[in-house]
Protein backbone atom coordinates (compact mmCIF):
# COMPACT_ATOMS: atom_id res chain seq x y z
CA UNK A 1 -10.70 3.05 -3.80
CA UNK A 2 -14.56 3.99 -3.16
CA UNK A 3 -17.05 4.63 -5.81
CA UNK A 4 -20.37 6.42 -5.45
CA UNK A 5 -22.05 6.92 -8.55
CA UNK A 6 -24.10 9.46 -9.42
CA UNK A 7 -28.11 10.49 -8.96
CA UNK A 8 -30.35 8.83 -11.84
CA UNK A 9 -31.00 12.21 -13.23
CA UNK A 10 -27.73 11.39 -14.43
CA UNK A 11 -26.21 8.96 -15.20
CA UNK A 12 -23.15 10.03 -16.82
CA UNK A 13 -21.96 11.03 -13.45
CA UNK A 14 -19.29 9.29 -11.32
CA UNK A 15 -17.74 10.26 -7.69
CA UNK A 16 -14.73 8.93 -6.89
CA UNK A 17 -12.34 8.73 -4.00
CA UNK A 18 -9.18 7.50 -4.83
CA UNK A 19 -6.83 5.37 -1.91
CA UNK A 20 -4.83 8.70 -0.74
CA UNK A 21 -8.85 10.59 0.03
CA UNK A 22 -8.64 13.15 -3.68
CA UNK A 23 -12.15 13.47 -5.13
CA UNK A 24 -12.51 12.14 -8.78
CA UNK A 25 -16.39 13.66 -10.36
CA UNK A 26 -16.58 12.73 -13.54
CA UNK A 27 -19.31 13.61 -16.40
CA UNK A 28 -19.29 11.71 -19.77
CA UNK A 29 -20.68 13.26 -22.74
CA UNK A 30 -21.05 11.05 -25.21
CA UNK A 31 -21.52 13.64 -28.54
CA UNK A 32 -18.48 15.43 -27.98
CA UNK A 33 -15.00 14.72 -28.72
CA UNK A 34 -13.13 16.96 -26.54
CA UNK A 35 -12.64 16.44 -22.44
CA UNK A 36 -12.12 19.59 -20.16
CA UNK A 37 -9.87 17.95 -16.84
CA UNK A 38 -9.26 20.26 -13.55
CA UNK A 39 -7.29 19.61 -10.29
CA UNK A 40 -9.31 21.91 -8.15
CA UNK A 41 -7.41 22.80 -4.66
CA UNK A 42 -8.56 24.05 -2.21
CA UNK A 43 -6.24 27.39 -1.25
CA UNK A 44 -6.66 30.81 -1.91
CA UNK A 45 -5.38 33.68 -1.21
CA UNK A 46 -7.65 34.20 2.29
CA UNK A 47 -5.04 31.34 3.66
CA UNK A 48 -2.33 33.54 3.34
CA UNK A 49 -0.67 34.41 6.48
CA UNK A 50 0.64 38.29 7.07
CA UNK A 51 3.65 38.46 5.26
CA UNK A 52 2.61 36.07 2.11
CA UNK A 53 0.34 38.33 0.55
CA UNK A 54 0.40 36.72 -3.01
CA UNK A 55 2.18 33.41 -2.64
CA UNK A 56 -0.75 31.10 -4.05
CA UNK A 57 -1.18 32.88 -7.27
CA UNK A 58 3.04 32.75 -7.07
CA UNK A 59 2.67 29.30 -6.62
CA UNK A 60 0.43 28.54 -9.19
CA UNK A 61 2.77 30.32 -11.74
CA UNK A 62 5.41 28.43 -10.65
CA UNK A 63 4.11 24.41 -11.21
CA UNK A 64 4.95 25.52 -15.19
CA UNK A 65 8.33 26.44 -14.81
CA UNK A 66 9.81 23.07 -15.12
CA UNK A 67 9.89 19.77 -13.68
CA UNK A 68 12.70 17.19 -13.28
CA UNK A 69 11.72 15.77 -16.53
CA UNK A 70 10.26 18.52 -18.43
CA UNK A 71 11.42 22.17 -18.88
CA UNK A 72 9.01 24.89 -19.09
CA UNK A 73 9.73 25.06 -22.88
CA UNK A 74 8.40 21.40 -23.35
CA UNK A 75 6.13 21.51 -21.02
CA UNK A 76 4.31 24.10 -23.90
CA UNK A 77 5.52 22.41 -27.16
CA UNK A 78 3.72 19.23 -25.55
CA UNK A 79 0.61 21.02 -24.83
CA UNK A 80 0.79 22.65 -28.33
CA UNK A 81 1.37 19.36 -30.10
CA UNK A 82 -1.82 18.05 -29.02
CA UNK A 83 -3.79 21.25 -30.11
CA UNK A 84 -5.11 21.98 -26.85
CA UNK A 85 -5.08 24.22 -23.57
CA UNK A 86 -3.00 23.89 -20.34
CA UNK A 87 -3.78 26.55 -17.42
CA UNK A 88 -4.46 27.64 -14.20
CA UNK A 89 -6.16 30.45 -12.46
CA UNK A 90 -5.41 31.38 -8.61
CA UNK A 91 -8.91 33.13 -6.29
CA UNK A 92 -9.59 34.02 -3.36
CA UNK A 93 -10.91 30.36 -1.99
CA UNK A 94 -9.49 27.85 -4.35
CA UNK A 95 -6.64 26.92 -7.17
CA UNK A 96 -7.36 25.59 -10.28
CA UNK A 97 -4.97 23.73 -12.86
CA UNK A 98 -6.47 22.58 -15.72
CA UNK A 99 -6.57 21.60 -19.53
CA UNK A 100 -8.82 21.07 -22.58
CA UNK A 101 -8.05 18.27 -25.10
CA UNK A 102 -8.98 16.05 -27.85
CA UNK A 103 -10.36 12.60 -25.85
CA UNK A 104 -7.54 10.72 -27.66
CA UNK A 105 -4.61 12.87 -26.09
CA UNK A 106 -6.51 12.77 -22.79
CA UNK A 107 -4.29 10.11 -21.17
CA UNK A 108 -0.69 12.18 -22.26
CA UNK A 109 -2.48 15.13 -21.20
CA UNK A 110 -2.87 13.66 -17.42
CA UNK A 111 0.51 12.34 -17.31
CA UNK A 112 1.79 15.85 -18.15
CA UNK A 113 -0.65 17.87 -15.79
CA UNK A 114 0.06 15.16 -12.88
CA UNK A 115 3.74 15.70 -13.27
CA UNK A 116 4.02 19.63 -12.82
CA UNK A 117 1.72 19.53 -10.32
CA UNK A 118 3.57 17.17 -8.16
CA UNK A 119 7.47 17.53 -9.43
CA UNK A 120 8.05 20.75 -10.27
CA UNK A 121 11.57 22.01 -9.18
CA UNK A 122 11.03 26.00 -8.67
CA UNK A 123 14.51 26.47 -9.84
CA UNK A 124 15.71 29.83 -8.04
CA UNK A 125 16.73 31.00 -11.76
CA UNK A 126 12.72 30.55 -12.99
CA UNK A 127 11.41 32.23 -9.88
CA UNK A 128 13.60 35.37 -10.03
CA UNK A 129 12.22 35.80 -13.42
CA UNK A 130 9.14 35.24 -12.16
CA UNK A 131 8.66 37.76 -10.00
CA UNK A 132 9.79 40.26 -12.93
CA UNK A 133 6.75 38.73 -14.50
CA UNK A 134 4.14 39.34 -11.74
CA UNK A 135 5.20 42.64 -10.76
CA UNK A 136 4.50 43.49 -14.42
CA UNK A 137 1.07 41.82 -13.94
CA UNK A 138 0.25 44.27 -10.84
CA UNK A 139 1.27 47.57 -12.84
CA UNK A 140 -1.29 46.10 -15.60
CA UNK A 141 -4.18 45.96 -12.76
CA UNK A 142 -3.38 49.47 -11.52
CA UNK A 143 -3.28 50.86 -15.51
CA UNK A 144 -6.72 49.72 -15.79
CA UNK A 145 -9.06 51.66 -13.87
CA UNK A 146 -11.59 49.04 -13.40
CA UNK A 147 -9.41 46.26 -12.12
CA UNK A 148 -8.27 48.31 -9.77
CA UNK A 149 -10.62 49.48 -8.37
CA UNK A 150 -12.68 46.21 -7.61
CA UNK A 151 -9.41 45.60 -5.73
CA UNK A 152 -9.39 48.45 -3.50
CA UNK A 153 -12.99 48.09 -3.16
CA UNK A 154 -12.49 44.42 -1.90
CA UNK A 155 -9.60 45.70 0.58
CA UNK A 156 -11.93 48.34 1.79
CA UNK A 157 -14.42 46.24 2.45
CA UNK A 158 -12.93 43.06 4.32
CA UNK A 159 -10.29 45.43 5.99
CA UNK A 160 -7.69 43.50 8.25
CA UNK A 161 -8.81 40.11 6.65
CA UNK A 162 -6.92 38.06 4.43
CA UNK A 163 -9.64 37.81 1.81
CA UNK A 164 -9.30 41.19 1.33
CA UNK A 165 -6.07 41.27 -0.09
CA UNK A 166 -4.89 41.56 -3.30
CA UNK A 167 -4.79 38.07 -5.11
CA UNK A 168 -1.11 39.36 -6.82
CA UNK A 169 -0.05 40.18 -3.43
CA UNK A 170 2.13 43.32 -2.87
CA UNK A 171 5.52 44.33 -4.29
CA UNK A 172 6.51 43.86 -0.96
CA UNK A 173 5.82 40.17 -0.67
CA UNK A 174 6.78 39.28 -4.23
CA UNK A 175 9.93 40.79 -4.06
CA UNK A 176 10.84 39.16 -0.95
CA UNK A 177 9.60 35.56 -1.65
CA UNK A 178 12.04 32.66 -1.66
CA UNK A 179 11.82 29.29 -2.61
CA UNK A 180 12.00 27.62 0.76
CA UNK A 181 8.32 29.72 1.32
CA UNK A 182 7.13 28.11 -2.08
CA UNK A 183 7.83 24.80 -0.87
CA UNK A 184 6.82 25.30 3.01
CA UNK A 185 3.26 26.90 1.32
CA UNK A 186 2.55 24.00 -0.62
CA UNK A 187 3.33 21.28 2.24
CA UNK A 188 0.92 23.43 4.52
CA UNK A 189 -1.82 23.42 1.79
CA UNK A 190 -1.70 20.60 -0.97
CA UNK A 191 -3.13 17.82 0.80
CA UNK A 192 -5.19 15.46 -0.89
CA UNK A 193 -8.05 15.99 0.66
CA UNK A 194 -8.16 19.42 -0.68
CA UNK A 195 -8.42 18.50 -4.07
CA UNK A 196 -10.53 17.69 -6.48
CA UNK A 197 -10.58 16.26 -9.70
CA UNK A 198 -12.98 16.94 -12.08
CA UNK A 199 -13.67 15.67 -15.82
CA UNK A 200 -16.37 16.38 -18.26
CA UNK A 201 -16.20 15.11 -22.08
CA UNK A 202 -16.02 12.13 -23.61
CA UNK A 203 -14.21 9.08 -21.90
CA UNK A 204 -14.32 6.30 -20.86
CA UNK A 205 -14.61 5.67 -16.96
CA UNK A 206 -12.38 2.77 -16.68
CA UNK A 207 -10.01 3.82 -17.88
CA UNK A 208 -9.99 7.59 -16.53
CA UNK A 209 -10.02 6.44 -13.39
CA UNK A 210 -7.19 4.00 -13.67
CA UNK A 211 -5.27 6.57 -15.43
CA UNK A 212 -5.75 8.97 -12.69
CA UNK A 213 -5.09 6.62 -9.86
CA UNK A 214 -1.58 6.01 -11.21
CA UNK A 215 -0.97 9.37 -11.84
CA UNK A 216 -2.33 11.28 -8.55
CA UNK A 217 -2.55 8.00 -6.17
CA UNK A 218 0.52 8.05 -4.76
CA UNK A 219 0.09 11.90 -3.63
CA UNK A 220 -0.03 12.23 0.34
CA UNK A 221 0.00 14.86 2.82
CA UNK A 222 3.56 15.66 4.71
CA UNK A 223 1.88 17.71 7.07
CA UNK A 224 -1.01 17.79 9.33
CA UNK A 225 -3.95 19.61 8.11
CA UNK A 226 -4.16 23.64 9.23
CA UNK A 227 -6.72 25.04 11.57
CA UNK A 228 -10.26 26.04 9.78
CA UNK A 229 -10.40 30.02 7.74
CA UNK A 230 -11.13 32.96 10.02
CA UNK A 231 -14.39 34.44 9.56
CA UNK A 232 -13.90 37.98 8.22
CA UNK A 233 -16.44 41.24 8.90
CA UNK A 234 -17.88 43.62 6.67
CA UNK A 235 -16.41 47.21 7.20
CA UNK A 236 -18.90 50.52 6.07
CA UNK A 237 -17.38 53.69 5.45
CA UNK A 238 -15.94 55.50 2.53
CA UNK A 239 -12.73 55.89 0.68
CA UNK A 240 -11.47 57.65 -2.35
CA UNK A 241 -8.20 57.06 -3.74
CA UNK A 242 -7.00 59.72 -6.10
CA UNK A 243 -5.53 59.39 -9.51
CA UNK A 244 -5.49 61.06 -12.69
CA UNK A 245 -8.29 59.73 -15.42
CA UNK A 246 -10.55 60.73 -17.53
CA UNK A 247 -13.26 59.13 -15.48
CA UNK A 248 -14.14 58.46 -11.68
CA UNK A 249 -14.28 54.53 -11.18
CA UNK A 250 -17.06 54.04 -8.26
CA UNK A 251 -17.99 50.56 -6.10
CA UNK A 252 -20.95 50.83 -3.61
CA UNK A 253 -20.63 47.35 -1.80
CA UNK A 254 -23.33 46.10 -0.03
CA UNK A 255 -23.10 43.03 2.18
CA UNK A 256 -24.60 40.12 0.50
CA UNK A 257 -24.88 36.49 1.52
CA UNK A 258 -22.44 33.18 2.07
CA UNK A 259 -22.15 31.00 -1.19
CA UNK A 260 -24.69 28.55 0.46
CA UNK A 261 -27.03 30.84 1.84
CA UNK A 262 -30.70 29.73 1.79
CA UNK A 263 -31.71 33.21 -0.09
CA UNK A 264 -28.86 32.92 -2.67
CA UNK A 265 -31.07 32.40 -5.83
CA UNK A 266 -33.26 35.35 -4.29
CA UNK A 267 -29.81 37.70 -4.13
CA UNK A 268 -29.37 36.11 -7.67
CA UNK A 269 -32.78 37.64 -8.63
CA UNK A 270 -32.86 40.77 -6.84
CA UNK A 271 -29.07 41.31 -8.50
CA UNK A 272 -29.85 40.56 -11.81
CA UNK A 273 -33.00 43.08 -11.68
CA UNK A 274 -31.01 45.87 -9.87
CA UNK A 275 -27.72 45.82 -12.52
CA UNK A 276 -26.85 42.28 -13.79
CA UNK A 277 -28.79 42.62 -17.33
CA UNK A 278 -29.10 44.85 -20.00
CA UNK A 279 -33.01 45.53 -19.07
CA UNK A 280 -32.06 45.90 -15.35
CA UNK A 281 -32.61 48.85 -13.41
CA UNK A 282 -29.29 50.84 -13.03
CA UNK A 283 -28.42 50.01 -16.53
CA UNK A 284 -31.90 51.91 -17.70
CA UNK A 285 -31.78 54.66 -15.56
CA UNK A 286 -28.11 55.58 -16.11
CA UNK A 287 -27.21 54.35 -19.18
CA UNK A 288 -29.90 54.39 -21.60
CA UNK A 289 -32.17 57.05 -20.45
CA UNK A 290 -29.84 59.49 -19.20
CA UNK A 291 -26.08 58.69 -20.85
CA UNK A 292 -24.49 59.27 -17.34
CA UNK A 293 -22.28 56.29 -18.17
CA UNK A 294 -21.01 53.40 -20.82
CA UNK A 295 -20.47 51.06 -17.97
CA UNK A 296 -22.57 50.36 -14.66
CA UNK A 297 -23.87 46.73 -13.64
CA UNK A 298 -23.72 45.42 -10.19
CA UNK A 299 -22.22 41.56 -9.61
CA UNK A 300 -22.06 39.15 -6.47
CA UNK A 301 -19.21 38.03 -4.55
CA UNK A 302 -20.22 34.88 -2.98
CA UNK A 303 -17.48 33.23 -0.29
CA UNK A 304 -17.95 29.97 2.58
CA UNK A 305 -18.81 32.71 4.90
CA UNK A 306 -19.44 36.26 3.51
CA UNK A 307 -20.90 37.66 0.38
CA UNK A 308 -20.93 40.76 -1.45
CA UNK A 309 -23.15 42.50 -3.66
CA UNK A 310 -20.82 45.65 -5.67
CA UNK A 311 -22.50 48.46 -8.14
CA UNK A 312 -19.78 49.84 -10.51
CA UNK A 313 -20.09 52.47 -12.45
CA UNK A 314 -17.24 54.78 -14.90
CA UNK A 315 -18.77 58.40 -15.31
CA UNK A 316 -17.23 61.81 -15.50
CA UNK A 317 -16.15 63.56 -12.32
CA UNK A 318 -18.36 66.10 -12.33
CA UNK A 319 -21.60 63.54 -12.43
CA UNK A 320 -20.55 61.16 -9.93
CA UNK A 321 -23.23 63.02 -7.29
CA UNK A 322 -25.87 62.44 -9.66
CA UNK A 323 -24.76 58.38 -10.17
CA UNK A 324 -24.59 57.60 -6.96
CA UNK A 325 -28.04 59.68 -6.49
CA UNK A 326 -29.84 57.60 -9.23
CA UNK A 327 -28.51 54.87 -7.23
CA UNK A 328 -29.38 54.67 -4.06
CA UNK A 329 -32.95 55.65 -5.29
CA UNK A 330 -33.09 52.60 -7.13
CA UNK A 331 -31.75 50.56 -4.33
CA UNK A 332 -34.44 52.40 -1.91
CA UNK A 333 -37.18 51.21 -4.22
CA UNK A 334 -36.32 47.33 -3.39
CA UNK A 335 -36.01 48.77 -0.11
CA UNK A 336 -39.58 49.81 -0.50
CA UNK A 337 -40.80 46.45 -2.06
CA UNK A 338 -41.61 48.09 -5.56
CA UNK A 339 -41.25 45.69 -8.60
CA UNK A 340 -42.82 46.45 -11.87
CA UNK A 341 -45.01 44.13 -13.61
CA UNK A 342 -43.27 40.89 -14.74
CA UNK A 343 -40.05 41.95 -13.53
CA UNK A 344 -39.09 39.32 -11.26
CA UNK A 345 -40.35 36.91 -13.79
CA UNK A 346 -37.75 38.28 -16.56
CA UNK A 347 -35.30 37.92 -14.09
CA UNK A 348 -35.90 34.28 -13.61
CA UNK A 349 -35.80 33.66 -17.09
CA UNK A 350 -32.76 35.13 -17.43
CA UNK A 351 -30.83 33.34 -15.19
CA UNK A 352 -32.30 30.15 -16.24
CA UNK A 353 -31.03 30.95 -19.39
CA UNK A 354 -27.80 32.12 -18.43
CA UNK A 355 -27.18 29.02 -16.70
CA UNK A 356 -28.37 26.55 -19.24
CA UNK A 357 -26.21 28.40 -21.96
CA UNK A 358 -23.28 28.65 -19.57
CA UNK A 359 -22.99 24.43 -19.55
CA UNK A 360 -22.82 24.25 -23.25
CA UNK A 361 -19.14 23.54 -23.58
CA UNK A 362 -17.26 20.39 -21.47
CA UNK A 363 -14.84 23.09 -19.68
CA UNK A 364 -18.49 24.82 -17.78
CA UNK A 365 -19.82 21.44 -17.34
CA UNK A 366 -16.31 20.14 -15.89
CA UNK A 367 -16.12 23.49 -13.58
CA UNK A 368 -19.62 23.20 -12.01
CA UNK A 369 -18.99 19.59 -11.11
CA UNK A 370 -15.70 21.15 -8.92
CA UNK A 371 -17.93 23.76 -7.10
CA UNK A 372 -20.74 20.86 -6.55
CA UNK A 373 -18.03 18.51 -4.93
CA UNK A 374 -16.45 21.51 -3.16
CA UNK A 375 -19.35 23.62 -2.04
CA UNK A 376 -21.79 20.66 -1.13
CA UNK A 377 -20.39 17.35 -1.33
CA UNK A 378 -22.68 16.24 -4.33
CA UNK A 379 -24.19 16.50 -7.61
CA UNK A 380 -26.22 19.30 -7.41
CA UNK A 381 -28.72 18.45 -10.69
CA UNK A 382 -29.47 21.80 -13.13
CA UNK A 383 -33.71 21.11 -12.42
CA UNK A 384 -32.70 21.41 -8.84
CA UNK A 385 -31.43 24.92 -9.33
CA UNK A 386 -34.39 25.56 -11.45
CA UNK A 387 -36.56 24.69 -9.35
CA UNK A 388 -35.32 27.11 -6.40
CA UNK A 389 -35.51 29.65 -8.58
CA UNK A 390 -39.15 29.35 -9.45
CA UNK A 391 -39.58 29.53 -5.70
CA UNK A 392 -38.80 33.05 -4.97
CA UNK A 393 -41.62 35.15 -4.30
CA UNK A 394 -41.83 39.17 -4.51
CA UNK A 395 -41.76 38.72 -0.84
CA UNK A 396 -38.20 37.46 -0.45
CA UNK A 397 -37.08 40.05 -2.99
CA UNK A 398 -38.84 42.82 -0.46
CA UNK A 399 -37.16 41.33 2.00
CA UNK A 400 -33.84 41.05 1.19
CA UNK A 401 -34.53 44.76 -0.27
CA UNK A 402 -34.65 45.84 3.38
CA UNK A 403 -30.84 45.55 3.77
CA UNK A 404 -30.05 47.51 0.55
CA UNK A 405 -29.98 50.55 2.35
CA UNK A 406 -28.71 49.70 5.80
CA UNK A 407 -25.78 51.92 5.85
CA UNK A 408 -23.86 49.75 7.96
CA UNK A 409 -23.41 47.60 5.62
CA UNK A 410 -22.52 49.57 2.37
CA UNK A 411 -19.34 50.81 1.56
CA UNK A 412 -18.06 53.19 -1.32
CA UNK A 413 -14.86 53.26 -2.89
CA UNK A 414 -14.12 55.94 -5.41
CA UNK A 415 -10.93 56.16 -7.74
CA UNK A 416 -10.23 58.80 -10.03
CA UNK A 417 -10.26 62.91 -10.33
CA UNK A 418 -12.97 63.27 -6.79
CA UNK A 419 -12.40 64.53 -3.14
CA UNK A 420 -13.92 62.38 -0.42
CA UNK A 421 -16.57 65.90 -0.07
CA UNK A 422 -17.69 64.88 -3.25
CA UNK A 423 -19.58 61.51 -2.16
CA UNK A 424 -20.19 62.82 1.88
CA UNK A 425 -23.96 62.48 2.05
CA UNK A 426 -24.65 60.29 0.00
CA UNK A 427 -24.46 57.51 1.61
């Protein structure tokens, strides 16, 4: 194997390749007594082909189902035994598997992670019920209001593009999965050098690596690696999907930037100012000062190659004109460069704050060591991050402003009690 260690900002921090080319980052934290493990894959559902619609987040359910040695049953009394947490979590880019433990049930806890993910069965029996279980998981999206529609909102706006689709798939594709498209899936996609293995807590390194060489070592690719993801376009326009609530549900999306953008902290800024806080702009004008709604906030959706930036908001249907008014007025204000006193400068301190809060516990620390080693190849340190944020000027903010309103770039999605005449002209 090859070893790289770490910056000397840190030096708790390891990078690892092991013989067969997975990543090993490792962070030891000597105070705790608790280590947060993930295997970190890189599939999501935008590597679906037409027709698979939902067969990663399948997949992922599926590794827990039982192994040649271990049933599904003891797979969670064994987890349970040792008081801690074994999961996994399917997006749109990547696939996660991991677990939280005491540090002294940290080398069980490998061997039973490494064994589902590399020899689970997929009996037929456990993926019939399965797919019972999943299409019970899609009626739960579409009975909340706001799940769904962030995921009409996200197939409206990358329309004819894999990342677009549902992460649960369709009823369609569920239904008609078999097991032979499980196990073609995961030779097309689990190759070693699409994973990553990160650990944050207290361990030694010795030995964690030696554990996880025997465990995930002998891993290798049976077949050759696909072509790269398809770059997907932003598509304006507006749609409105009727439904009977008490409320209309409403998205704006407006196209932000790629995860590794050089303006991302500025997006981070501008976002966090427009609708990502309590004190920020939307949540002032609509909430507090006017009661036009309990919920509005925007949020960014950051991918290799396209970003988002999405306004929600959940008023009645008779006041959805008026949201969306008090909207784009406040998004024609960045447009118009216009920040109030110290505004930008809250913002920064906000999401320096957020961030240094958000690495308290091992299971943060352990995912932001993932996204360095997948994202950028390295150990991006927090006073880095800090430090780019400081560097964003009312300037950028202005400019990035300027696209706020470009209206080929924003796209609405309404669900609820409305008729598209409700929201024409608003835009």
């Amino acid at each position: 194997m090859t070893r790289r260690t770490g910056r000397q900002q840190n030096p708790h921090y390891h990078r690892v390749t092991l013989n067969n080319g997975i990543r090993v980052v490792s962070e030891r934290i000597p105070s705790l007594r608790s280590v947060s493990l993930g295997v970190w894959v890189d599939v999501g559902s935008r590597d679906e082909l037409q027709g698979e619609d939902g067969i990663s987040h399948f997949l992922e359910h599926m590794f827990f189902k039982g192994t040649a040695r271990r049933s599904a049953d003891a797979i969670s009394r064994e987890i349970d035994q040792m008081g801690g947490e074994l999961n996994a979590f399917t997006s749109r880019e990547t696939t996660t598997f991991y677990l939280n433990v005491l540090d002294d049930d940290l080398i069980k806890a490998i061997a039973l992670l490494s064994d589902l993910f590399q020899h689970s069965t997929f009996a037929p029996r456990e993926i019939a019920k399965e797919k019972k279980v999943i299409l019970e998981e899609m009626r739960m999206v579409q009975d909340d209001p706001e799940d769904y529609v962030h995921d009409l909102h996200t197939s409206n706006v990358l329309q004819r593009h894999p990342l677009g689709r549902p992460i649960l798939g369709s009823e369609n594709t569920i239904t008609h999965l078999r097991r032979s498209d499980l196990l073609d899936y995961r030779k097309r996609h689990y190759h070693p050098e699409k994973i990553v293995i990160a650990v944050a807590g207290h361990f030694d390194h010795h030995i964690l690596i030696d554990t996880l060489s025997k465990a995930f070592g002998r891993l290798q690719a049976t077949a050759p690696p696909l072509n790269g993801r398809s770059r997907p376009t932003i598509t304006p326009g507006v749609i409105v999907r009727k439904k009977r609530l008490a409320q209309a549900h409403l998205c704006l999306g407006i196209k932000g930037l790629p995860r590794n953008h050089q303006d991302r902290y500025a997006l981070c800024l501008l976002n966090a100012m427009l609708g990502g806080s309590v004190s920020s702009r939307l949540f002032r004008e609509i909430r507090e000062k006017r009661g036009l709604a309990y919920s509005i906030y925007s949020c960014l959706s950051n991918f290799e190659d396209v970003g988002m930036l999405t306004i929600y908001a959940a008023t009645r249907a008779a006041e959805t004109a008026r949201v969306m008014t008090l909207i784009m007025k406040e998004l024609r204000k960045f447009h118009a460069g216009a920040l109030e006193t110290n505004e930008l400068r809250r913002a920064k301190c906000h999401i320096k704050g957020t961030l240094v809060l958000g690495l308290e516990s091992p299971s943060s620390r352990m995912t932001k060591l993932a996204k360095d080693e997948m994202y950028s190849r390295r150990d991006v340190p927090l006073q880095e991050i800090m430090t780019a944020i400081d560097r964003v000027t009312p300037f950028d903010i202005k400019r990035l402003g300027h696209e706020l309103v470009d209206k080929q770039f924003q796209t609405m999605t309404a669900l609820g009690p409305l008729s598209r005449q409700t929201l024409q002209g608003i835009l």
